[in-house]
N, C-alpha and C. Protein backbone atom coordinates (compact mmCIF):
# COMPACT_ATOMS: atom_id res chain seq x y z
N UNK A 1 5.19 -24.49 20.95
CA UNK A 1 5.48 -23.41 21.85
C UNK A 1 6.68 -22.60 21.36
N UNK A 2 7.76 -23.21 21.01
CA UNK A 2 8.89 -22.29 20.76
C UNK A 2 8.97 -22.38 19.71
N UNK A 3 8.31 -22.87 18.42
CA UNK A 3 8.03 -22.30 17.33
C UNK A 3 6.74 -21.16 17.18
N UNK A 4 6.31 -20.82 17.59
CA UNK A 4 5.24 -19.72 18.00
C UNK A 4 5.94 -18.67 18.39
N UNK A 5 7.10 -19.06 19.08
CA UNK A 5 7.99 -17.66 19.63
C UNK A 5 8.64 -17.25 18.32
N UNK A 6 9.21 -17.95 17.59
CA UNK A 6 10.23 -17.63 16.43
C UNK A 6 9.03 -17.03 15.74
N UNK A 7 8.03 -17.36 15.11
CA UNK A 7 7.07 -16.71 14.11
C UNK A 7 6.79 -15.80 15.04
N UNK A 8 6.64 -15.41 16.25
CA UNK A 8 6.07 -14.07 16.16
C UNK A 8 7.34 -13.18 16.27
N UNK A 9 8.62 -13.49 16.68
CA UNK A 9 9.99 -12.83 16.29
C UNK A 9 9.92 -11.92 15.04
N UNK A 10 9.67 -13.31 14.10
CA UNK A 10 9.87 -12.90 13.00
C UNK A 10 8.87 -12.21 12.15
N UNK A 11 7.37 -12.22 12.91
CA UNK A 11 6.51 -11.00 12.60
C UNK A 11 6.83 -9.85 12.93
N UNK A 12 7.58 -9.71 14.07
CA UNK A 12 7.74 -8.59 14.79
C UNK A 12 8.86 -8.10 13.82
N UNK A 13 9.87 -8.41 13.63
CA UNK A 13 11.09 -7.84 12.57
C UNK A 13 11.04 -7.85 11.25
N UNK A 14 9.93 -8.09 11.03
CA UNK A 14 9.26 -7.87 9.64
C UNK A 14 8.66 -6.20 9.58
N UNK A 15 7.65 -6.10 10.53
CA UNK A 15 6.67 -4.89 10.64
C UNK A 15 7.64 -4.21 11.23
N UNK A 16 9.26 -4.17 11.74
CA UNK A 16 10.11 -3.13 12.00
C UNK A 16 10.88 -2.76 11.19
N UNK A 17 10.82 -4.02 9.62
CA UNK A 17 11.22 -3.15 8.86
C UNK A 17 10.32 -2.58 7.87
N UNK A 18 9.10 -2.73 7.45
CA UNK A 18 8.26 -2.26 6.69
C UNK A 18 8.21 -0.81 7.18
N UNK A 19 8.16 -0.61 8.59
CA UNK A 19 7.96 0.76 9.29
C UNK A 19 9.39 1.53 8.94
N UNK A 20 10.44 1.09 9.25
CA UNK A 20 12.04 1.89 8.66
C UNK A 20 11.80 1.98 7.25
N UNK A 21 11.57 1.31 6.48
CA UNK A 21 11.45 1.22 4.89
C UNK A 21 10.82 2.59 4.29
N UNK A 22 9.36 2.16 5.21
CA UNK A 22 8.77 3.45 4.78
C UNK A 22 9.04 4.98 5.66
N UNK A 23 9.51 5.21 6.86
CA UNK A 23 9.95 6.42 7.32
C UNK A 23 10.96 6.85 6.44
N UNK A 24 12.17 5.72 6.11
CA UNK A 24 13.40 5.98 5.74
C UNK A 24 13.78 5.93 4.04
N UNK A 25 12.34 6.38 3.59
CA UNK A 25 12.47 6.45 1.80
C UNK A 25 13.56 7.21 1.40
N UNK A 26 13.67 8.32 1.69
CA UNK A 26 14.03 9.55 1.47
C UNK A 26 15.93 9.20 1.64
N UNK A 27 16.55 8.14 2.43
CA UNK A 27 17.71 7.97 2.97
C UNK A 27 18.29 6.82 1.91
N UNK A 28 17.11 6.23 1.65
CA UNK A 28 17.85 4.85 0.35
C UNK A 28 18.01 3.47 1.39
N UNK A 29 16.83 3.28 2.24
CA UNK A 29 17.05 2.66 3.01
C UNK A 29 17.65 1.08 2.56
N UNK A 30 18.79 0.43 3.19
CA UNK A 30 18.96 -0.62 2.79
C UNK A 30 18.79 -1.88 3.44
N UNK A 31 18.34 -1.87 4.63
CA UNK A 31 18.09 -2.79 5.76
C UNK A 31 17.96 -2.67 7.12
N UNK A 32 18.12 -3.55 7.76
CA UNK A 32 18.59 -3.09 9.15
C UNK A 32 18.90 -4.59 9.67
N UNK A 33 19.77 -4.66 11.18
CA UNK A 33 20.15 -5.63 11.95
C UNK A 33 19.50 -5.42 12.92
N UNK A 34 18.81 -6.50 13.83
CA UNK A 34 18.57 -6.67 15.02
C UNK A 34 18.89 -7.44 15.55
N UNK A 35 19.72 -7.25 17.01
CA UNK A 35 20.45 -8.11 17.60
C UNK A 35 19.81 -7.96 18.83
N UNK A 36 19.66 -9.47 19.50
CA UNK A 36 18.78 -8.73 21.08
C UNK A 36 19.84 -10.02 22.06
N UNK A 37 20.10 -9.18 22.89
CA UNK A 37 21.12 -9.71 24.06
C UNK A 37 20.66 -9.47 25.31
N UNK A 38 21.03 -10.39 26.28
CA UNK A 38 19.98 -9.93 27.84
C UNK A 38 20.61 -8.58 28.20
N UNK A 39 21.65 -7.54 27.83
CA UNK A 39 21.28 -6.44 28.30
C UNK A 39 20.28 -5.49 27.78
N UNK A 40 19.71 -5.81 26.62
CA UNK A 40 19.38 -4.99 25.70
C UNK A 40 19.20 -5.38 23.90
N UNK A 41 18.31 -4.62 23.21
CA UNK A 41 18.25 -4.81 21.74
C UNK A 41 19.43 -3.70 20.96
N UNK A 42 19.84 -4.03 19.99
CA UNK A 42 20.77 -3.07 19.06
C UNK A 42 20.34 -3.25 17.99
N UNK A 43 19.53 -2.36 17.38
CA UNK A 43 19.47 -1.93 15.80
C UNK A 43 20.29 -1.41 15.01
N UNK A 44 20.83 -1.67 14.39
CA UNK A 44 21.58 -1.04 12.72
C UNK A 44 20.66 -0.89 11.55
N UNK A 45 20.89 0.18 11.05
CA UNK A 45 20.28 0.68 10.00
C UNK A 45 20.76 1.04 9.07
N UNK A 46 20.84 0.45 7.77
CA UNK A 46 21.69 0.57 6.81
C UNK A 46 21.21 1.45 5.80
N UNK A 47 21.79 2.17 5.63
CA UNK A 47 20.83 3.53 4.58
C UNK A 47 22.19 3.86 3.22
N UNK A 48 21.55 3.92 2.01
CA UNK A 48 22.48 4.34 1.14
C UNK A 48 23.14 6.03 1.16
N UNK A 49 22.53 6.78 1.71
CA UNK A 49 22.50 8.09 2.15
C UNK A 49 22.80 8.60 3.54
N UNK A 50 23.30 8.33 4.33
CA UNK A 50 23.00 8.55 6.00
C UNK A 50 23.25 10.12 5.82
N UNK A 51 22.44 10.31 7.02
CA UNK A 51 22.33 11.89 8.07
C UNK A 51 21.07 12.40 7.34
């Protein structure tokens, strides 16, 4: 059961970064953070280029 939760976590933050990777070619994308807390999720996005 709660290994089922972690693999699909970690499907899920996989296919969020394949999706930034590829929107964010153009920026030099270098990663991102996801942090999820009971108020809310926070993404960071690390780009060699920002704006």
């Amino acid at each position: 059961m709660i290994e089922q939760k972690f693999i699909k976590e970690s499907v899920k933050r996989q296919m969020i970064k394949e999706y930034l990777k590829e929107r964010l070619a153009g920026a030099g994308f270098g990663g991102v953070e996801i942090q999820r807390t009971p108020m809310g999720t926070r993404i960071t996005i690390i780009a060699e280029r920002p704006g």
